[in-house]
C-alpha atoms as a PDB file:
ATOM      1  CA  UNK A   1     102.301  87.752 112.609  1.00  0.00           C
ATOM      2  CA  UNK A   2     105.014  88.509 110.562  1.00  0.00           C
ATOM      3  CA  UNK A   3     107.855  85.425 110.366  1.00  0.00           C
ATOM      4  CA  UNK A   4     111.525  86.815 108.923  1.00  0.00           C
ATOM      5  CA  UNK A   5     113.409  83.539 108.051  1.00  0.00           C
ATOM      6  CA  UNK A   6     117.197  84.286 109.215  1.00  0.00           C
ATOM      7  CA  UNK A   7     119.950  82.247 107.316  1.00  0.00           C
ATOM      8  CA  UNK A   8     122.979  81.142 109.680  1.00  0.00           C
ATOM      9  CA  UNK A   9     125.539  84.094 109.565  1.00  0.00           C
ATOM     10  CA  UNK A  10     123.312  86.462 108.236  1.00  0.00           C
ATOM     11  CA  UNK A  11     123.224  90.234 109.068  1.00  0.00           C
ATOM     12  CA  UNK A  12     121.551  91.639 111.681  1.00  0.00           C
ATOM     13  CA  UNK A  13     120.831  94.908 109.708  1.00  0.00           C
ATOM     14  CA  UNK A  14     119.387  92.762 106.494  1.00  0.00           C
ATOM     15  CA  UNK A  15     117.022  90.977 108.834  1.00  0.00           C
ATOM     16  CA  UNK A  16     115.763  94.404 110.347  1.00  0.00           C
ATOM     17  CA  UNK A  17     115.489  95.709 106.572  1.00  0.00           C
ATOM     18  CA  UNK A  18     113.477  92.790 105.582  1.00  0.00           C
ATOM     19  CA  UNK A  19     110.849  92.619 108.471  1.00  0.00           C
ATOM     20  CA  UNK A  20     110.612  96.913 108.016  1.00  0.00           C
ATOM     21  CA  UNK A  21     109.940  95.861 104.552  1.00  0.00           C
ATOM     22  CA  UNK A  22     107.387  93.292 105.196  1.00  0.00           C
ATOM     23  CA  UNK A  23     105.880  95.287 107.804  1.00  0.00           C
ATOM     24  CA  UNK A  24     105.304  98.343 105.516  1.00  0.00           C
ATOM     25  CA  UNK A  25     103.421  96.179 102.808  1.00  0.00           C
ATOM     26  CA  UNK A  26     100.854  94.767 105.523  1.00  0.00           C
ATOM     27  CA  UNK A  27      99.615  97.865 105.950  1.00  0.00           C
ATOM     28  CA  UNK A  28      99.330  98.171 109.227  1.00  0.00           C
ATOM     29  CA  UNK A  29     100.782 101.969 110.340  1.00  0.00           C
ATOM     30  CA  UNK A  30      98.605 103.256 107.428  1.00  0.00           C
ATOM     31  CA  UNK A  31      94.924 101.446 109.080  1.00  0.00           C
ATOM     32  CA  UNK A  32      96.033 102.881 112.438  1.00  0.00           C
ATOM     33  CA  UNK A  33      96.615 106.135 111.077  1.00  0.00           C
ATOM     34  CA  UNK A  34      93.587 106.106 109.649  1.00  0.00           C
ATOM     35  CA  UNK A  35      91.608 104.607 112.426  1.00  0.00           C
ATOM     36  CA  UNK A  36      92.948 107.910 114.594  1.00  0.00           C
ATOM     37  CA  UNK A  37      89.933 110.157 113.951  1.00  0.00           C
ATOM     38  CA  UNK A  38      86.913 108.651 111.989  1.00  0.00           C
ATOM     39  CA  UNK A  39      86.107 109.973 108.847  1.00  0.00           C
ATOM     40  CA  UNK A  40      82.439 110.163 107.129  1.00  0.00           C
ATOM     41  CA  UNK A  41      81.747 107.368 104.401  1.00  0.00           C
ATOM     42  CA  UNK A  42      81.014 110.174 101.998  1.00  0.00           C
ATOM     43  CA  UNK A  43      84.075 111.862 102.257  1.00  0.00           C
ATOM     44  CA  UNK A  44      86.252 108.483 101.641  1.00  0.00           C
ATOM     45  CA  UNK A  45      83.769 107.921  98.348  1.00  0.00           C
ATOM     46  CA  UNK A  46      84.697 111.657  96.944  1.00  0.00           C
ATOM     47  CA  UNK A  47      88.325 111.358  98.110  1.00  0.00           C
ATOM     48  CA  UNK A  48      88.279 107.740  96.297  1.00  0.00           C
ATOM     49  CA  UNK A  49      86.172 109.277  92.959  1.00  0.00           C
ATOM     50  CA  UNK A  50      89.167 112.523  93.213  1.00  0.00           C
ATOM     51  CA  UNK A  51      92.089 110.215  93.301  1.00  0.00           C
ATOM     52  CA  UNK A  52      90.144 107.374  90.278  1.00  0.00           C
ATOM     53  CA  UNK A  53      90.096 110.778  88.060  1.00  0.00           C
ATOM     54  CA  UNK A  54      93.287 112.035  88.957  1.00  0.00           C
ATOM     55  CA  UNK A  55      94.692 108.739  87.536  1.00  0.00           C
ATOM     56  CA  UNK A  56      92.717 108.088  84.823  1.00  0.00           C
ATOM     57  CA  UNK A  57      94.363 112.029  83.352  1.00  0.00           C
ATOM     58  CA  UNK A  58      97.004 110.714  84.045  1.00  0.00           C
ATOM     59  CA  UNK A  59      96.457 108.000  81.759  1.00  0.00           C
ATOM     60  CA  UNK A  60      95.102 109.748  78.886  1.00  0.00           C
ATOM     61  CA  UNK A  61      97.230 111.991  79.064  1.00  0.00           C
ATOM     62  CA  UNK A  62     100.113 109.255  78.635  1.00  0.00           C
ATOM     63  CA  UNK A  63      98.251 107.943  75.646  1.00  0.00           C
END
């Protein structure tokens, strides 16, 4: 459960901001998205291997 501390006066709009913030890091929206159609363990493993070699050009090629 998410908790937003409010200070006394504070906007409305800042409060939505932060728990939108908050709620984006959890996660959440992403594992339900994902959760939506089920997807073989060997595919995530390639897609994972893909993306680690994708960023480790990307490092060499900063280097």
């Amino acid at each position: 459960m998410i908790v937003i501390p409010i200070k006394e006066g504070e906007n409305i709009e800042r409060a939505l901001k932060k728990f939108k913030r908050k709620f984006e890091k959890t996660g959440a929206m992403r594992e339900l998205r994902s959760r939506q159609a089920f997807v073989k363990p060997s595919i995530v493993n390639r897609e994972e291997k893909k993306k680690a070699i994708y960023v480790q050009k990307l490092q060499m090629n900063e280097e």
